[in-house]
C-alpha atoms as a PDB file:
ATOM      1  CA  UNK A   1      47.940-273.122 164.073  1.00  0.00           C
ATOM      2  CA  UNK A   2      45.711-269.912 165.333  1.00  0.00           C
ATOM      3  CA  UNK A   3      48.163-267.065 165.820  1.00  0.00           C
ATOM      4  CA  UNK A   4      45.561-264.343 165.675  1.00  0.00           C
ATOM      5  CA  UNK A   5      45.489-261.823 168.223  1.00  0.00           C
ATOM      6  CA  UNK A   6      42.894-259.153 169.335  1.00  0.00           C
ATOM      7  CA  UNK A   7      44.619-255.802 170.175  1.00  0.00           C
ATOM      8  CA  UNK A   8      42.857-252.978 171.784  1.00  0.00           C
ATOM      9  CA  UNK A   9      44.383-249.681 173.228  1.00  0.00           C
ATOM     10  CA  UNK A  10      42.144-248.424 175.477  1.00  0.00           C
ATOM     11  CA  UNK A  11      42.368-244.527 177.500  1.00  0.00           C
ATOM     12  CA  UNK A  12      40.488-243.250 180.515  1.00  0.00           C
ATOM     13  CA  UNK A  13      40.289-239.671 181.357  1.00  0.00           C
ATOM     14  CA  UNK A  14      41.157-238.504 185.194  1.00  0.00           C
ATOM     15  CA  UNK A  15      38.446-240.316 187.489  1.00  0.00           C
ATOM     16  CA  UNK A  16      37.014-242.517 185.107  1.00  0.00           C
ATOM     17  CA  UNK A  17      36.028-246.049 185.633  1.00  0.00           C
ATOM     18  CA  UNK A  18      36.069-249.008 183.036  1.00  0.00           C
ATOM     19  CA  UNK A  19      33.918-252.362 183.726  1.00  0.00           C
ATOM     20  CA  UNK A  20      35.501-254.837 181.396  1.00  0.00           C
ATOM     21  CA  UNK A  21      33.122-257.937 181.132  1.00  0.00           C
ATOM     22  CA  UNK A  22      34.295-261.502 179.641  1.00  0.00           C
ATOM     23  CA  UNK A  23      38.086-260.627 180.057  1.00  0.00           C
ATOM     24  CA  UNK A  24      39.196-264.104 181.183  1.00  0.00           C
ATOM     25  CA  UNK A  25      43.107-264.804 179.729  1.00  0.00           C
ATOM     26  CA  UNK A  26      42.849-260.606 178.082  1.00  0.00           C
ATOM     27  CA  UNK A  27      46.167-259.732 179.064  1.00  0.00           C
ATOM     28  CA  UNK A  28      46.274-255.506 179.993  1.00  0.00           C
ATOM     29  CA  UNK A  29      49.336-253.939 179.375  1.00  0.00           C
ATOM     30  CA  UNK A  30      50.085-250.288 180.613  1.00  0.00           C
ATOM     31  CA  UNK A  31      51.358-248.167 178.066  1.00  0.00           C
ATOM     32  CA  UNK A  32      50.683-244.516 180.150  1.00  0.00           C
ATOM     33  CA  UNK A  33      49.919-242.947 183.498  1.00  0.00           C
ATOM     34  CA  UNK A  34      48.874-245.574 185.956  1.00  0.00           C
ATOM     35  CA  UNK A  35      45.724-248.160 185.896  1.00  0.00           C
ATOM     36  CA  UNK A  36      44.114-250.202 189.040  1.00  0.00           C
ATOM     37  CA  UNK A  37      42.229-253.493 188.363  1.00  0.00           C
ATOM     38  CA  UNK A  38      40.219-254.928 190.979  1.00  0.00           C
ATOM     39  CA  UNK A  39      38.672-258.168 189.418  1.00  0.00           C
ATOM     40  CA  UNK A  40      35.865-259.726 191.027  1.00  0.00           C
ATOM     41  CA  UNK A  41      36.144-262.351 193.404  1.00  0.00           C
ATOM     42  CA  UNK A  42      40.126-261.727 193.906  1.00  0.00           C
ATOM     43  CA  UNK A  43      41.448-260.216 196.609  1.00  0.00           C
ATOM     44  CA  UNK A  44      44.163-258.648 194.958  1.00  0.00           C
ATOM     45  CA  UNK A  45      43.926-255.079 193.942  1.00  0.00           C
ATOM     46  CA  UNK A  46      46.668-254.625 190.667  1.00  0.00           C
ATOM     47  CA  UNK A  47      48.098-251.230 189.787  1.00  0.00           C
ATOM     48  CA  UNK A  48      49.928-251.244 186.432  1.00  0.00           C
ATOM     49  CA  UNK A  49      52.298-248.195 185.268  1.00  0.00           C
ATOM     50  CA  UNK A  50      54.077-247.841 181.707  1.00  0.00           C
ATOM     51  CA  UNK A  51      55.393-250.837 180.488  1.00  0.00           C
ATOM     52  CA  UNK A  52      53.527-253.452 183.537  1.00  0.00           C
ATOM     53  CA  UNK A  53      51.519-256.174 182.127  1.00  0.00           C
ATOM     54  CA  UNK A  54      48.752-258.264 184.053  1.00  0.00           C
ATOM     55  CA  UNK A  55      46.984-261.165 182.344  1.00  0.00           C
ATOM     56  CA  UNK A  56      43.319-261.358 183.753  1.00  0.00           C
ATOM     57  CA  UNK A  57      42.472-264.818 185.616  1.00  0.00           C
ATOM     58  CA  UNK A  58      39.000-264.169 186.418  1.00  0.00           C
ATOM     59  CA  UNK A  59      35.962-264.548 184.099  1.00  0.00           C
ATOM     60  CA  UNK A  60      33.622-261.987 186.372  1.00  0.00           C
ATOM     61  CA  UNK A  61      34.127-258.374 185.752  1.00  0.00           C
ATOM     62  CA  UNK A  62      37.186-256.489 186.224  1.00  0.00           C
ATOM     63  CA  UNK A  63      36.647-252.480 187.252  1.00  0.00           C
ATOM     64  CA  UNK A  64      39.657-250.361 185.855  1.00  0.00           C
ATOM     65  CA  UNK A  65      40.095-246.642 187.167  1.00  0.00           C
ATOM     66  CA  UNK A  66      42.648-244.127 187.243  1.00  0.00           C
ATOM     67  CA  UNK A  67      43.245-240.953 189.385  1.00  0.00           C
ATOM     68  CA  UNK A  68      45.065-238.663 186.675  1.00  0.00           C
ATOM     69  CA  UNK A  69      44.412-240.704 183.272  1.00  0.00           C
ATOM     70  CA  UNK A  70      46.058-243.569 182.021  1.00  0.00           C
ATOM     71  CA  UNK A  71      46.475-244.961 178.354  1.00  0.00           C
ATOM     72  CA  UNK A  72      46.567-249.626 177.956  1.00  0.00           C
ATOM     73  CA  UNK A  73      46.376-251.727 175.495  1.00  0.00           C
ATOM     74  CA  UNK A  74      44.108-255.049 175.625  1.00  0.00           C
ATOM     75  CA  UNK A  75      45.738-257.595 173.886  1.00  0.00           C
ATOM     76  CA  UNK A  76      43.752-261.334 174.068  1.00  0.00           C
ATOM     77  CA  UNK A  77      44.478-264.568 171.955  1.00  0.00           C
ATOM     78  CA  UNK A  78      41.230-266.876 171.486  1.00  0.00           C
ATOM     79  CA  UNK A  79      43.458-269.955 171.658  1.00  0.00           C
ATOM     80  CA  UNK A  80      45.084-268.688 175.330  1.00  0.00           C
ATOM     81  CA  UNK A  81      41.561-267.967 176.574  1.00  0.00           C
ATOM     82  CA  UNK A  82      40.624-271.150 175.542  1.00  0.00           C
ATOM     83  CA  UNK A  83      43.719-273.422 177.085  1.00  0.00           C
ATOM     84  CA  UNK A  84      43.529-271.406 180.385  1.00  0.00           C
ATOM     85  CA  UNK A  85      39.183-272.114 180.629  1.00  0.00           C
ATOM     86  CA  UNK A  86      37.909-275.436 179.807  1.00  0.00           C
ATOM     87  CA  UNK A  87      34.786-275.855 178.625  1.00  0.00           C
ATOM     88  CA  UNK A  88      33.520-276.714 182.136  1.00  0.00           C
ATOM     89  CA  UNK A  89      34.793-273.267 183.309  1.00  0.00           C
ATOM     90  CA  UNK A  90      33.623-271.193 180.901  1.00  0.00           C
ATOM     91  CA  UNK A  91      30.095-272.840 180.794  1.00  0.00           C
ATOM     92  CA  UNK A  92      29.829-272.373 184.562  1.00  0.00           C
ATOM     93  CA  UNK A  93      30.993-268.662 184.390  1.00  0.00           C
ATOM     94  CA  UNK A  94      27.521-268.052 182.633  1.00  0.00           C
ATOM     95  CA  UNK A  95      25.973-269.530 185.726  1.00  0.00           C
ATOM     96  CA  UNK A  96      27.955-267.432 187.937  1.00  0.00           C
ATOM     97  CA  UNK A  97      25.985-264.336 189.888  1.00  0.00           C
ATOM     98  CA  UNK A  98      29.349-262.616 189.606  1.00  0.00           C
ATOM     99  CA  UNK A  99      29.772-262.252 186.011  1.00  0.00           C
ATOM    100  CA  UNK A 100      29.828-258.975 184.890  1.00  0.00           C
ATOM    101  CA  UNK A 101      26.547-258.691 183.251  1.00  0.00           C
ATOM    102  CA  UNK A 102      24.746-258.007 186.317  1.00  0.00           C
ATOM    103  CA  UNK A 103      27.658-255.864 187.191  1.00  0.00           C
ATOM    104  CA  UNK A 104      26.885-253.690 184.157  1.00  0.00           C
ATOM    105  CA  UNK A 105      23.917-253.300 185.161  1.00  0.00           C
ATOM    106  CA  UNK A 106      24.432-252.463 188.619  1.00  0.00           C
ATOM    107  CA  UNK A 107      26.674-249.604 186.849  1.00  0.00           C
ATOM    108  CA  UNK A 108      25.156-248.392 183.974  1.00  0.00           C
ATOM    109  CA  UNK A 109      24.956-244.909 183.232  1.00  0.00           C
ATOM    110  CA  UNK A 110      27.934-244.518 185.808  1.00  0.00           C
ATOM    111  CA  UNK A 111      30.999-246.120 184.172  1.00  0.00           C
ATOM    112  CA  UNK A 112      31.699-247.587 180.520  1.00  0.00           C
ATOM    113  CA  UNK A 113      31.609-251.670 179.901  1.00  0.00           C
ATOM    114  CA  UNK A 114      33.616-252.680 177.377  1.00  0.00           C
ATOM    115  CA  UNK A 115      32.537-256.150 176.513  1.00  0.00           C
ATOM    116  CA  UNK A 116      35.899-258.244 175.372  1.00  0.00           C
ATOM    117  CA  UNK A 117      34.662-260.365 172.655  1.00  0.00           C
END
């Protein structure tokens, strides 16, 4: 059995943007101030305060900002990222013009990428 879990706690100053790339099943939990995740390809726009959690369902990139600062933790299980993605999944997300390498790109200089391994 493979209990290991990855925990990161992540902050982001006033007006500062986060690209998080390979995030698929990374579950982002608030912890301060509030965070908004707009993953690519999803409608959906998902503001988490203190205490909300949001599991990410989306293998392109996810953009995280905040208007006054905002503290999260990243917490991601290889085995849950695994069950929720099949193989087929996963090996088409590399196909994918989405993902968020060419996001990064598009970005660089301009906001951080964290990479979630």
């Amino acid at each position: 059995m493979d209990v290991r879990t990855e925990i990161t706690r992540l902050a982001l100053g006033p007006s500062e943007t986060l690209v998080l790339d390979h995030a698929l099943g990374v579950e982002v939990i608030g912890h301060k101030g509030c965070v908004w995740l707009t993953q690519y390809g999803d409608s959906r726009d998902i503001v988490l305060g203190p205490g909300q959690s949001f599991t990410l369902e989306h293998a392109a990139g996810v953009v995280m900002t905040t208007a006054r600062g905002a503290e999260f933790i990243l917490r991601s299980s290889p085995r849950t990222v695994t069950s929720r993605a099949g193989w087929l999944r996963r090996l088409a997300g590399w196909f994918d013009p989405r993902t968020g390498s060419r996001v990064g790109a598009a970005l660089a200089g301009r906001v951080r990428l964290h990479r979630v391994a």
